[in-house]
Protein backbone atom coordinates (compact mmCIF):
# COMPACT_ATOMS: atom_id res chain seq x y z
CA UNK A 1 -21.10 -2.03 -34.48
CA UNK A 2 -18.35 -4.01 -33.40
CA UNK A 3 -15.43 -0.86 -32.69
CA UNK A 4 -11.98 -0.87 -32.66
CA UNK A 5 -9.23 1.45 -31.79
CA UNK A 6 -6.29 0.43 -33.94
CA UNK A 7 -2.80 1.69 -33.31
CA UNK A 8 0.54 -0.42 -34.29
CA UNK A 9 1.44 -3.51 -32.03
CA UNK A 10 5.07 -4.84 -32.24
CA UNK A 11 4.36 -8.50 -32.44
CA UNK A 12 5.26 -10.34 -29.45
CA UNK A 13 4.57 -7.47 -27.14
CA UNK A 14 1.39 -8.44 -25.38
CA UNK A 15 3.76 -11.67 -25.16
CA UNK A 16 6.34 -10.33 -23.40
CA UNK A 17 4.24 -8.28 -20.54
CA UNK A 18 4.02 -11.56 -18.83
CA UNK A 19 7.76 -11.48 -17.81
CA UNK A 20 6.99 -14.62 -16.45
CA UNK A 21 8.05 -17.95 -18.20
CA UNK A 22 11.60 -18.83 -19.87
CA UNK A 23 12.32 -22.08 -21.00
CA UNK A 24 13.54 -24.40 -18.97
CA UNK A 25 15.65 -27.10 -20.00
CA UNK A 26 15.13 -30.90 -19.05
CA UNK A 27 12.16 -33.13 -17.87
CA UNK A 28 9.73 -31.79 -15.04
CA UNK A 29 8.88 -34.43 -12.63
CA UNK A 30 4.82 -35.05 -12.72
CA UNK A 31 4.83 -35.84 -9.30
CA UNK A 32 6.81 -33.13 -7.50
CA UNK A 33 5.08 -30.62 -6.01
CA UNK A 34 8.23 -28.05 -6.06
CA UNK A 35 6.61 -26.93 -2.77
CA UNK A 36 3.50 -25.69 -4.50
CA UNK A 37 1.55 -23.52 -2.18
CA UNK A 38 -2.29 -24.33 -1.49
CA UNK A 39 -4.93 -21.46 -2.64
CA UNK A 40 -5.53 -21.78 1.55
CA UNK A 41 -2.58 -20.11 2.88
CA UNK A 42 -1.78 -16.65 2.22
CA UNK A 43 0.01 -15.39 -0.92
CA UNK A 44 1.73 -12.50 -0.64
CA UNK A 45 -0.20 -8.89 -1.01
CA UNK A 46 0.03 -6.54 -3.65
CA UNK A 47 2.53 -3.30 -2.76
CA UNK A 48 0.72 -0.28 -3.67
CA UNK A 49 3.72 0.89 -5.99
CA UNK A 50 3.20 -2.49 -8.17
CA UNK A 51 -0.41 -1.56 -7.81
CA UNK A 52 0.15 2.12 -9.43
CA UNK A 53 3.22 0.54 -11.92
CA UNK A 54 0.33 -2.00 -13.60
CA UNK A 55 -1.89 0.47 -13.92
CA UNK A 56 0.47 3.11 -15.60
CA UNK A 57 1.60 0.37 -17.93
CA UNK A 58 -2.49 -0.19 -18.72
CA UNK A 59 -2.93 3.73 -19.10
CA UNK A 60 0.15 3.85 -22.12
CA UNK A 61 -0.78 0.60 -23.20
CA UNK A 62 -4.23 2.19 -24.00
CA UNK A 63 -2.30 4.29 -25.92
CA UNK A 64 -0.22 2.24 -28.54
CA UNK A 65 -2.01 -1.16 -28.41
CA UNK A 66 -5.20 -2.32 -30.92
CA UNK A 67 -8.04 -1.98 -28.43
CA UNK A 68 -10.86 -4.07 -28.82
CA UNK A 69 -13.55 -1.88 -28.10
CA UNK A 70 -16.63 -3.94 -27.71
CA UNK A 71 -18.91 -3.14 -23.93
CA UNK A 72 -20.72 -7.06 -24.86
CA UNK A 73 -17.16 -8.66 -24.87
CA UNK A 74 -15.93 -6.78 -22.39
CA UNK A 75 -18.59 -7.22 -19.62
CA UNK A 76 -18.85 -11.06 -20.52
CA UNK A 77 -14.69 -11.46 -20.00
CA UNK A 78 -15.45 -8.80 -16.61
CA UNK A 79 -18.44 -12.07 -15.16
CA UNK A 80 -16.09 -14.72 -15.95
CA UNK A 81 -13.37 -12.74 -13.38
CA UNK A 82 -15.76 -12.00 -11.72
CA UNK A 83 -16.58 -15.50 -10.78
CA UNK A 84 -13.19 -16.79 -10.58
CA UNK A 85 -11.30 -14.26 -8.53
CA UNK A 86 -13.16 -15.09 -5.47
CA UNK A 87 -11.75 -18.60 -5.67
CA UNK A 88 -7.81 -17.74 -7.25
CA UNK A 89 -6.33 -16.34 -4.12
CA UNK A 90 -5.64 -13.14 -4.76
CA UNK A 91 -5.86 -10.83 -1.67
CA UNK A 92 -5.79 -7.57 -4.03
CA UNK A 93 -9.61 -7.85 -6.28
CA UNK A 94 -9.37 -4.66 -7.83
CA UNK A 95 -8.47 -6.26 -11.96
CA UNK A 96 -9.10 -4.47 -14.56
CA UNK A 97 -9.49 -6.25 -18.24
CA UNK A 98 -7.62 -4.88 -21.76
CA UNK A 99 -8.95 -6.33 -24.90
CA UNK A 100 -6.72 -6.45 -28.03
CA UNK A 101 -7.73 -6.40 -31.05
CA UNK A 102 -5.51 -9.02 -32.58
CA UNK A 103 -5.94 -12.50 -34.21
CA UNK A 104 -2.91 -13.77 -32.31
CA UNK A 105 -4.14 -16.70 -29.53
CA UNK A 106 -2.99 -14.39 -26.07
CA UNK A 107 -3.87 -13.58 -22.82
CA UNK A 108 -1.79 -11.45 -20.48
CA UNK A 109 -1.64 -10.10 -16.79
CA UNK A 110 0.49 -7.76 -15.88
CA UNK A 111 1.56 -6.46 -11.81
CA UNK A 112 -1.13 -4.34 -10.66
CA UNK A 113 -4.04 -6.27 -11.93
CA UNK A 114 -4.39 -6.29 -15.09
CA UNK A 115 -5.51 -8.88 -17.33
CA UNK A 116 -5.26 -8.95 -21.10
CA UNK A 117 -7.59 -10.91 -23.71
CA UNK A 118 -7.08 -11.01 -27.31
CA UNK A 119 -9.89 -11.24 -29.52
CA UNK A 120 -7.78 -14.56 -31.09
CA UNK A 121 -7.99 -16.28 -28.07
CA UNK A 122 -11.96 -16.86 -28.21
CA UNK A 123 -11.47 -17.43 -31.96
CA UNK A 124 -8.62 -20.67 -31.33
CA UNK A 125 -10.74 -21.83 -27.99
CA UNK A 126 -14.32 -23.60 -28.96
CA UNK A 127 -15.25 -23.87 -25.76
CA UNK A 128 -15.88 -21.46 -22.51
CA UNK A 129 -14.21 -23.43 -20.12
CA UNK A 130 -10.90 -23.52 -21.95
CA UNK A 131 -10.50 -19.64 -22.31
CA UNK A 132 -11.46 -19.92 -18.68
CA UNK A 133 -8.53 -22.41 -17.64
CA UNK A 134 -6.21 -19.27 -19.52
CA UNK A 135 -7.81 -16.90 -17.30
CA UNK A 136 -7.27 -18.95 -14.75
CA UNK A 137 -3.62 -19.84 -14.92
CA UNK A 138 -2.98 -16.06 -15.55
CA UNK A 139 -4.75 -14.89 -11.88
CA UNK A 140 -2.34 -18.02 -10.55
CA UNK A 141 0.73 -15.95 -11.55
CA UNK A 142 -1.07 -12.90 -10.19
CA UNK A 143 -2.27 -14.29 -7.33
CA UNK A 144 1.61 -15.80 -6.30
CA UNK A 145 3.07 -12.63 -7.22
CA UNK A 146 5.44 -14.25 -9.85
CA UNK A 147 7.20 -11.27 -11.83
CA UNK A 148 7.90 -9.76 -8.56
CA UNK A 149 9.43 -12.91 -6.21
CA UNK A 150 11.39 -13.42 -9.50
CA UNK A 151 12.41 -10.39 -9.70
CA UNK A 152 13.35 -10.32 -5.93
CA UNK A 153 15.44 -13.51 -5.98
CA UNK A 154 17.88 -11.80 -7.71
CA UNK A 155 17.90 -8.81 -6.40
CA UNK A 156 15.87 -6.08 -3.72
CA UNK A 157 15.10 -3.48 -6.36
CA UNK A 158 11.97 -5.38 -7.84
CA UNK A 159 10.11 -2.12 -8.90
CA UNK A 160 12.96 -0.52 -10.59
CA UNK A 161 13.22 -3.47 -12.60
CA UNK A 162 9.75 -4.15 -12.84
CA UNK A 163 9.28 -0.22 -14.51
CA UNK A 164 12.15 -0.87 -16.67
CA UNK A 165 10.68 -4.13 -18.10
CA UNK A 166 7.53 -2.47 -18.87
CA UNK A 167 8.82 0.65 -20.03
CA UNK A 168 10.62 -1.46 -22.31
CA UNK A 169 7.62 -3.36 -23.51
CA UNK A 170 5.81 0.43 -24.28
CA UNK A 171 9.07 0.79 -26.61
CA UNK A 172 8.19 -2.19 -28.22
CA UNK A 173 4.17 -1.37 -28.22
CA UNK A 174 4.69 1.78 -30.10
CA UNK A 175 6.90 0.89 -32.91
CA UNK A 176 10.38 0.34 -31.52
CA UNK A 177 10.28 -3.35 -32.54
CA UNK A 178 13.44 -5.26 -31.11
CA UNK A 179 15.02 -2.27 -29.49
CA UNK A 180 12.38 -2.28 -27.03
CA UNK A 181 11.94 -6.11 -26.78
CA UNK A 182 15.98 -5.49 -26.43
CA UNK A 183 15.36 -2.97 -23.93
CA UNK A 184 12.63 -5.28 -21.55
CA UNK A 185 15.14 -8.56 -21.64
CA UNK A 186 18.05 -5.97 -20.83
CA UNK A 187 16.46 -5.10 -17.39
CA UNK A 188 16.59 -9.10 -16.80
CA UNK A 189 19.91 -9.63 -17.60
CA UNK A 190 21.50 -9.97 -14.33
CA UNK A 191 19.32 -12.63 -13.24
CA UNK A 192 18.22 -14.53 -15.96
CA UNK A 193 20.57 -17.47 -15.25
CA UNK A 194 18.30 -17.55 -11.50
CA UNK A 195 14.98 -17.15 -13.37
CA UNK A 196 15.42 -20.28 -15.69
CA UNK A 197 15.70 -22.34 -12.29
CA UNK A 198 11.82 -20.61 -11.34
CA UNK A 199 10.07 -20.74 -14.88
CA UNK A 200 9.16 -24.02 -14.43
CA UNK A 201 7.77 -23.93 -10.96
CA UNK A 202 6.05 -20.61 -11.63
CA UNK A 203 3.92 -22.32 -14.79
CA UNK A 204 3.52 -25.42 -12.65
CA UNK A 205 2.47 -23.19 -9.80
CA UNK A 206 0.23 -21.10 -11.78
CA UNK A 207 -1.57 -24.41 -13.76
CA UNK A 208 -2.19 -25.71 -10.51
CA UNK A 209 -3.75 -22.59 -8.92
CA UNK A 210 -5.81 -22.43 -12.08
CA UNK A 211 -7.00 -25.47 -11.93
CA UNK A 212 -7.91 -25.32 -8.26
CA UNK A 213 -10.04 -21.80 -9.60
CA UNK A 214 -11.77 -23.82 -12.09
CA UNK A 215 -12.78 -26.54 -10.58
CA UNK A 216 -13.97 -24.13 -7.36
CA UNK A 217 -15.77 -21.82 -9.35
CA UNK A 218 -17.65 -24.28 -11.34
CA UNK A 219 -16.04 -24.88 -14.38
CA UNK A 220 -13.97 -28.41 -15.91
CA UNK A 221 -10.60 -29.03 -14.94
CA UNK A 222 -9.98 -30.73 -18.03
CA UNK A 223 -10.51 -28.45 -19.94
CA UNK A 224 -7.21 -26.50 -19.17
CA UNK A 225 -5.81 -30.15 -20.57
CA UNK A 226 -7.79 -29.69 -23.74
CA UNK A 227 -6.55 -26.61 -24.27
CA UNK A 228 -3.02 -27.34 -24.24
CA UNK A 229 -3.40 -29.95 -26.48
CA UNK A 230 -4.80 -27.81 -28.78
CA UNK A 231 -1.99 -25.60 -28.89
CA UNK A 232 -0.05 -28.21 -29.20
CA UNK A 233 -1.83 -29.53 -32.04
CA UNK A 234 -1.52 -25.87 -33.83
CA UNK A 235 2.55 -25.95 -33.23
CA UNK A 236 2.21 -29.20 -35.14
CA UNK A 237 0.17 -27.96 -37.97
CA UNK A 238 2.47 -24.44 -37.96
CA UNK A 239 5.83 -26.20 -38.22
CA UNK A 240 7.07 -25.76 -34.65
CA UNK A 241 6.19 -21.93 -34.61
CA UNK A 242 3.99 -21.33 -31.77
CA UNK A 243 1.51 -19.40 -30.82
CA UNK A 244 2.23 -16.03 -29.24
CA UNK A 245 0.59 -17.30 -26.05
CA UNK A 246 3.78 -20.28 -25.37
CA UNK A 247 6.04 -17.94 -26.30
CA UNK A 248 6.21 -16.85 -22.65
CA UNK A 249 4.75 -20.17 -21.08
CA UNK A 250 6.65 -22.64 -22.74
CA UNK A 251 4.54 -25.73 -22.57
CA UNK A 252 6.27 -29.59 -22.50
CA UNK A 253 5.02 -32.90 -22.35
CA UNK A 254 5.77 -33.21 -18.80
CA UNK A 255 4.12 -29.93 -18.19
CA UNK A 256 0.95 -31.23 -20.03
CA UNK A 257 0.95 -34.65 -18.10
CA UNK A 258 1.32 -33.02 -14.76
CA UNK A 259 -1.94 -30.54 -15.42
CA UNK A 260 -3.59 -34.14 -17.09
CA UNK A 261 -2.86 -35.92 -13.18
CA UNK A 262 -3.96 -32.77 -11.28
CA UNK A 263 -7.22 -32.28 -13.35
CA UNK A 264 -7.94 -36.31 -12.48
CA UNK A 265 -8.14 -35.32 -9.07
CA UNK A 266 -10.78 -32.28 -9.14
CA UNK A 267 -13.94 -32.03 -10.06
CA UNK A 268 -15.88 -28.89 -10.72
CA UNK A 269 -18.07 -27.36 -7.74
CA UNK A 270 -21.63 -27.27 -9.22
CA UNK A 271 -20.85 -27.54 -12.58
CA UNK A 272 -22.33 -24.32 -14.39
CA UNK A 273 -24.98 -25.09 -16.57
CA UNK A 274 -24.67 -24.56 -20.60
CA UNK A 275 -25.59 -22.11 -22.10
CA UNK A 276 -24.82 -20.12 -25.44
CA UNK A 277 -23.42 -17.22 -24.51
CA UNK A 278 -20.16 -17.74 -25.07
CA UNK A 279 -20.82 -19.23 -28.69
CA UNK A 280 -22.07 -15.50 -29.14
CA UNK A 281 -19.27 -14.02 -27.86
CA UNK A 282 -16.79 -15.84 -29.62
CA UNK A 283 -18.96 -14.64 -32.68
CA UNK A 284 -18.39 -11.18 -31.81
CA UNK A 285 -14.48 -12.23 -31.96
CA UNK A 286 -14.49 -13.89 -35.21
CA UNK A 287 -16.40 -10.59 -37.32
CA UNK A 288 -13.56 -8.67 -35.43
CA UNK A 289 -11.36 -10.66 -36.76
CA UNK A 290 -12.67 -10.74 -40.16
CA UNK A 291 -13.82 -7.30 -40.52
CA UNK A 292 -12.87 -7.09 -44.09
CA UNK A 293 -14.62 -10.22 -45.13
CA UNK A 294 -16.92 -11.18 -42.19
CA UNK A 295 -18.29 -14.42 -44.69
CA UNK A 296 -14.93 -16.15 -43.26
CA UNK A 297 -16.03 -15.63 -40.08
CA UNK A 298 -19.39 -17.75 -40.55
CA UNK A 299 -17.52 -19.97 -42.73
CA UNK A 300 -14.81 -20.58 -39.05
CA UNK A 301 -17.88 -21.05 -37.05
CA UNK A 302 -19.31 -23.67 -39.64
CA UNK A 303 -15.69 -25.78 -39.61
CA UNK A 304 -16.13 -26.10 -36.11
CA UNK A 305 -19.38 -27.42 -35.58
CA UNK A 306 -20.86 -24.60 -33.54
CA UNK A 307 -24.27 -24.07 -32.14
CA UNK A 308 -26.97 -22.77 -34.69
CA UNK A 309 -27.68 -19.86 -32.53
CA UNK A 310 -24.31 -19.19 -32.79
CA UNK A 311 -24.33 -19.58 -36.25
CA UNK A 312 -27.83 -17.10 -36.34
CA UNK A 313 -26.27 -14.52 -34.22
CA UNK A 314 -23.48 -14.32 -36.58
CA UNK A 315 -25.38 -13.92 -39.70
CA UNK A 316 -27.58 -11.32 -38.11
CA UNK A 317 -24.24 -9.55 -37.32
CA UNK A 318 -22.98 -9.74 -40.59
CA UNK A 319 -26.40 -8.88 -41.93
CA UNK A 320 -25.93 -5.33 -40.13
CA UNK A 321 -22.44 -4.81 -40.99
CA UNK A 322 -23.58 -5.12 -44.78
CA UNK A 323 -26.48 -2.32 -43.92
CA UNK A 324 -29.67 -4.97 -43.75
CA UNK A 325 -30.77 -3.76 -40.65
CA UNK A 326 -34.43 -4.86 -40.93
CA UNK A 327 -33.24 -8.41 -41.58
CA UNK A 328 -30.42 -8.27 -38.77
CA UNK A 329 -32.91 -7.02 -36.14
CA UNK A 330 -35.49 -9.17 -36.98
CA UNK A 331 -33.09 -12.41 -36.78
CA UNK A 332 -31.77 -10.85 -33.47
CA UNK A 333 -35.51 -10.90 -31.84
CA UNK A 334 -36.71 -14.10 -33.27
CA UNK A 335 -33.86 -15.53 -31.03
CA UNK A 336 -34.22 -13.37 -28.41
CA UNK A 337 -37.89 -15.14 -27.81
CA UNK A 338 -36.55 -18.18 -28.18
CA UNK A 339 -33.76 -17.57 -25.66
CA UNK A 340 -35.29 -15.03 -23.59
CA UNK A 341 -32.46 -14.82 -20.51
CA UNK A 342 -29.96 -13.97 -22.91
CA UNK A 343 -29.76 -10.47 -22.30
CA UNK A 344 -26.91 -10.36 -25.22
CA UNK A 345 -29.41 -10.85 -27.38
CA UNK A 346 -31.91 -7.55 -26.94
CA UNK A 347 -28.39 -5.59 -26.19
CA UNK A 348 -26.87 -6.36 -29.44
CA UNK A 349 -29.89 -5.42 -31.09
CA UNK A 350 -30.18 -2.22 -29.52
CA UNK A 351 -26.46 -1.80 -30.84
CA UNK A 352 -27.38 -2.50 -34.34
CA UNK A 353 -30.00 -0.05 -33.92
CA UNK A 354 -27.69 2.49 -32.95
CA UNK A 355 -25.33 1.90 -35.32
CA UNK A 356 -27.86 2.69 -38.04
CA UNK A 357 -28.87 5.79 -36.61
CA UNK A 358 -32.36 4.47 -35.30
CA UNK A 359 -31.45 6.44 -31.66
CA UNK A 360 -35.37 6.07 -30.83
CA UNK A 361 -35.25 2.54 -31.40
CA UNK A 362 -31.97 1.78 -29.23
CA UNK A 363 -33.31 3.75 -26.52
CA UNK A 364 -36.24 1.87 -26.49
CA UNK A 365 -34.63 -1.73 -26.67
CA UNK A 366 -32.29 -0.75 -24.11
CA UNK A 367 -34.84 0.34 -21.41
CA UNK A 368 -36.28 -2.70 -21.89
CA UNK A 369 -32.91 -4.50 -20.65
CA UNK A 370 -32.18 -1.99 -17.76
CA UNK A 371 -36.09 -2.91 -17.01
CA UNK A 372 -35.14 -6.34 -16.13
CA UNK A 373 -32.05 -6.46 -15.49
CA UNK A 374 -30.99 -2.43 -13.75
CA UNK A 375 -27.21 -1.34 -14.45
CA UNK A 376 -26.10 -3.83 -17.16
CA UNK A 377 -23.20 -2.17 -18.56
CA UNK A 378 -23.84 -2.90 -22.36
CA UNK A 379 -27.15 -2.08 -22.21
CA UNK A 380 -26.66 1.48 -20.33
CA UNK A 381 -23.69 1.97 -22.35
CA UNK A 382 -25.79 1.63 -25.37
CA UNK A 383 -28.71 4.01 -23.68
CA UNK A 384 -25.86 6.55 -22.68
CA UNK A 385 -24.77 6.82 -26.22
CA UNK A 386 -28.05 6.70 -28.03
CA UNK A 387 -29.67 9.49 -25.31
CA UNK A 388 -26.69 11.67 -26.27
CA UNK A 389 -28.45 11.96 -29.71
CA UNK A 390 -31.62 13.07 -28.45
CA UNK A 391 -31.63 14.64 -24.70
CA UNK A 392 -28.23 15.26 -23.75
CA UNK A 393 -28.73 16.44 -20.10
CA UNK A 394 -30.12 13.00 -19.68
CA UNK A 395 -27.40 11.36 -21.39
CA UNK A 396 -25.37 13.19 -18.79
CA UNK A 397 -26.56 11.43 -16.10
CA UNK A 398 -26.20 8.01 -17.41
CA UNK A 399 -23.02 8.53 -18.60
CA UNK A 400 -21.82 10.22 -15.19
CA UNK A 401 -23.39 7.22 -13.58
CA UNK A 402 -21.62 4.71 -15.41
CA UNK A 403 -18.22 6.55 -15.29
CA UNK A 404 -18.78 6.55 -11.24
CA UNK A 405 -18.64 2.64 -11.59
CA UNK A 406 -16.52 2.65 -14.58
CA UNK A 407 -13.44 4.88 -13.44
CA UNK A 408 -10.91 3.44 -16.03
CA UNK A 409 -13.20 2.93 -19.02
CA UNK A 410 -11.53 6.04 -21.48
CA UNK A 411 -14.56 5.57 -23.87
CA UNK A 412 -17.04 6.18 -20.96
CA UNK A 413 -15.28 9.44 -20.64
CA UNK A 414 -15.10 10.39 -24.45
CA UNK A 415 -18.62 9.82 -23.90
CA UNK A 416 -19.37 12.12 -20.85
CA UNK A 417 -17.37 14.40 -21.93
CA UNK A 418 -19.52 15.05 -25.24
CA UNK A 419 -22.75 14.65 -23.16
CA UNK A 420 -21.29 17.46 -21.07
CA UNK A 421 -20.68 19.66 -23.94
CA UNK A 422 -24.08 19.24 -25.44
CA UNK A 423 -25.63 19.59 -21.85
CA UNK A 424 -23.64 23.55 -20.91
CA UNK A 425 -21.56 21.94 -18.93
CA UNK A 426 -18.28 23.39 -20.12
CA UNK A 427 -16.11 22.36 -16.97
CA UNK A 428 -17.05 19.04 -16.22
CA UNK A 429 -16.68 18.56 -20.05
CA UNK A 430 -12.97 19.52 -19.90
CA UNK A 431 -12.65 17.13 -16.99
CA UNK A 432 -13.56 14.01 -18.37
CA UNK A 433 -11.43 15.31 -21.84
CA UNK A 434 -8.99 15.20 -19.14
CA UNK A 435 -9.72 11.81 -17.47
CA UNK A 436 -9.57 10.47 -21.07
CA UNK A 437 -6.11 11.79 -21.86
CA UNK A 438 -4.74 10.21 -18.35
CA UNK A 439 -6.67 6.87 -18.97
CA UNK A 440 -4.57 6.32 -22.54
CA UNK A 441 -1.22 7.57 -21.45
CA UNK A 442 -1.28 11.61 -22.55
CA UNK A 443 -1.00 13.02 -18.74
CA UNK A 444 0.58 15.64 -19.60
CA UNK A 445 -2.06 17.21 -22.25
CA UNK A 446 -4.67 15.76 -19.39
CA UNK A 447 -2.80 18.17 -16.44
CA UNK A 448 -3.51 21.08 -19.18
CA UNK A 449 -7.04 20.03 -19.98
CA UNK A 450 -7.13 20.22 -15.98
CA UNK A 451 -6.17 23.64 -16.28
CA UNK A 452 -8.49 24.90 -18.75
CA UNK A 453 -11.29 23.35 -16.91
CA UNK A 454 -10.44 24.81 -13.75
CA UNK A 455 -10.25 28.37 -15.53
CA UNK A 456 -13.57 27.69 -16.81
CA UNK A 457 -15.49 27.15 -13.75
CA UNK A 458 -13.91 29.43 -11.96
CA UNK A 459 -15.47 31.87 -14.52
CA UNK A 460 -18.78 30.31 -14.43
CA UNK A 461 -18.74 30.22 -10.51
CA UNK A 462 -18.97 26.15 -10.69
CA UNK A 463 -17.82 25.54 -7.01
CA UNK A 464 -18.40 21.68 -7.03
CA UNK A 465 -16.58 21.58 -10.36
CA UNK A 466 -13.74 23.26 -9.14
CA UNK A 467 -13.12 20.81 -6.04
CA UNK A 468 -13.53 17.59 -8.01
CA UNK A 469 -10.88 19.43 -10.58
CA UNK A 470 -8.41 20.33 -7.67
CA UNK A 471 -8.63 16.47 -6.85
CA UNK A 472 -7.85 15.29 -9.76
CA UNK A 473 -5.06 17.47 -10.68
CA UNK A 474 -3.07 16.24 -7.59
CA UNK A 475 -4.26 12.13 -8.52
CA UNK A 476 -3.05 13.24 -12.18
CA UNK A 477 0.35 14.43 -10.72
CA UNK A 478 1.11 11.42 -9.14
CA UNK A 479 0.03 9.40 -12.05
CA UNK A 480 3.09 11.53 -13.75
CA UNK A 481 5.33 10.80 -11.34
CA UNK A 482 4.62 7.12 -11.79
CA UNK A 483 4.50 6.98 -15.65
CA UNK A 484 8.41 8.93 -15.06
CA UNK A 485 9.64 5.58 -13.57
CA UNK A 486 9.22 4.32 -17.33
CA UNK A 487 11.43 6.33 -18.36
């Protein structure tokens, strides 16, 4: 039910994508500003080559990292940017979100885009608005562009450095431990005595952006406050070893009091009213977590007083993972009556249905969520998969569909590229193989799939196959040329 890709993680990694943060010695002044811009002027735009460096990064990321491959999760992390992006400043709205399956409390973003979540993050974080205020402060360092003025204060050849740093980080991602971390902090070296001067204005920068984000899009300020407290509670309780998060946004007492005076001064935008969905979500995180002995994920939720829905949800979860799936769906609609615009609640119990091979049964719970609420992305994604068991050329065309708004979703394709098999369509099953292999890193094996697929309709006289394959095959090329700079 809940999935996972697993592949080794250096520790520190995700850490170290932010580039962003080095400690900076001395007191920071509460009061200065540091000439912080205001979310109304511009910030600078996105180049296209950071743009098409991000994503490469994302695509062999995909590759080495833990994925976290849960479509509830993911579109609830999607919403929240969905609602804050609008307010962060950033000119360039094309993000794209990377869940890891790790314990560690992290967040990431990366040039180009991308944003990070670790399922530890909603495990630390008891509240919504305080993985928000992380969100938050990581579309601030987006939004100002931080890796890349850094980068350029020292020096004009920003991308160069920028693909070394990350090519680095991909050493470090698949195995190459310090030799890669080595290999990012070696592309730094020339200006890292410049940088310390900017790590603390970039954090202040970003906090303050973040804050402006929350308290625009509706969520507490003071939250982002609470949060930092909190980790600096667990750096207590851990004997000065932090969490993976501060290792690249070192977090003071002055940097704490200056977010604290900030926060005093906003207020949030009509507030967003409560609701449990996030309790759910952070469920999800927790059973991820604890896979291998989901009782200590109910027995996390319990020490922290959480809501007994959250608390139900869980235990129908686990109910399902231990094969009680008449218990676990019956749990899952009692609350779904008594919390009937929770669409998380029908969706994960079309999952469970799934997952036990009941493929009528999913179907059937699932229409009833496109029904009421058309194109929700868990819910089709469940439909997609379940229809592939039973009427494939249908399956096709939801899967097609959601791969048309879901470009950079590899498991979409994995998907469509099955339903395409089972459906006779033998070329436009080798090109999503294909868009697969170039979303997780392996472009060359997805230039050859290209190759066989364009053999094969050319055989079967597939002339619309054949364009979309001629397309791509130039796209993939330049994706190659973009993944070289890593090298």
């Amino acid at each position: 039910m809940l999935r996972t890709t697993r592949t080794r993680l250096t520790a520190g990694v995700v850490a170290l994508a932010l580039g962003l943060a080095l400690t900076m010695p001395g007191p920071a002044n509460a009061s200065d500003d540091y000439g912080l811009p205001s979310l109304t002027g511009s910030s600078q735009a996105m180049t296209g080559e950071e743009f098409r460096l991000g994503r490469a990064w994302l695509r062999q990321f995909q590759a080495r990292a833990p994925i976290w491959q849960d479509p509830i999760a993911q579109d609830y992390v999607e919403t929240m940017l969905a609602r804050l992006v609008p307010h962060s400043g950033i000119s360039d709205t094309r993000t794209v979100v990377a869940l890891v399956d790790s314990r560690t409390l992290n967040a990431f973003a990366v040039p180009g885009g991308v944003i990070g979540v670790n399922a530890g993050l909603f495990a630390f974080a008891d509240e919504e608005d305080a993985v928000v205020s992380v969100l938050a402060h990581e579309l601030g360092h987006l939004s100002q562009r931080h890796y890349a003025r850094g980068q350029a204060r020292a020096e004009q050849a920003q991308i160069p450095a920028m693909a070394a740093m990350l090519g680095g980080l991909l050493i470090a991602a698949s195995g190459g431990g310090d030799a890669g971390i080595a290999a990012a902090m070696g592309s730094q070296a020339a200006f890292i005595q410049d940088q310390l001067a900017y790590s603390r204005r970039f954090e202040q920068e970003a906090d303050r952006l973040g804050l402006q984000t929350m308290a625009q899009a509706g969520y507490d300020p003071q939250a982002m406050v609470r949060m930092f407290r909190a980790m600096q509670r667990q750096v207590s309780l851990q004997g000065g070893n932090p969490p993976e998060f501060l290792l690249t946004h070192p977090l003071t007492e002055s940097r704490i009091s200056d977010a604290e005076a900030r926060a005093s001064q906003l207020e949030a935008v009509r507030p967003r009213e409560d609701d449990p969905t996030y309790d759910l979500i952070r469920a999800r995180a927790l059973l991820t977590i604890h896979q291998r002995d989901p009782q200590q994920a109910a027995t996390r939720l319990a020490q922290d007083n959480a809501p007994t829905v959250a608390k139900r949800y869980l235990d129908a979860l686990i109910a399902a993972h231990h094969g009680q799936i008449d218990s676990a769906l019956s749990q899952l609609d009692n609350l779904a009556r008594e919390l009937p615009d929770l669409a998380i609640l029908p969706v994960s119990a079309a999952e469970v249905a799934f997952e036990a091979g009941r493929y009528d049964d999913a179907i059937e719970r699932s229409r009833r969520v496109l029904r009421l609420m058309p194109g929700h992305m868990p819910a089709t994604y469940v439909m997609g998969e379940a229809t592939l068991q039973r009427a494939p050329n249908e399956a096709y065309r939801i899967l097609r569909d959601l791969a048309d708004k879901r470009p950079e979703d590899p498991q979409v394709f994995t998907l469509l590229a099955e339903a395409a098999g089972r459906s006779g369509r033998e070329a436009w099953g080798h090109l999503a193989r294909a868009e697969h292999m170039q979303l997780t890193g392996d472009i060359q094996r997805a230039i050859r799939q290209l190759d066989v697929a364009r053999g094969v309709a050319e055989q079967s006289g597939d002339s619309n196959a054949l364009a979309r394959i001629e397309q791509r095959r130039e796209d993939f090329v330049g994706y190659r040329e973009t993944m070289e700079k890593f090298r």
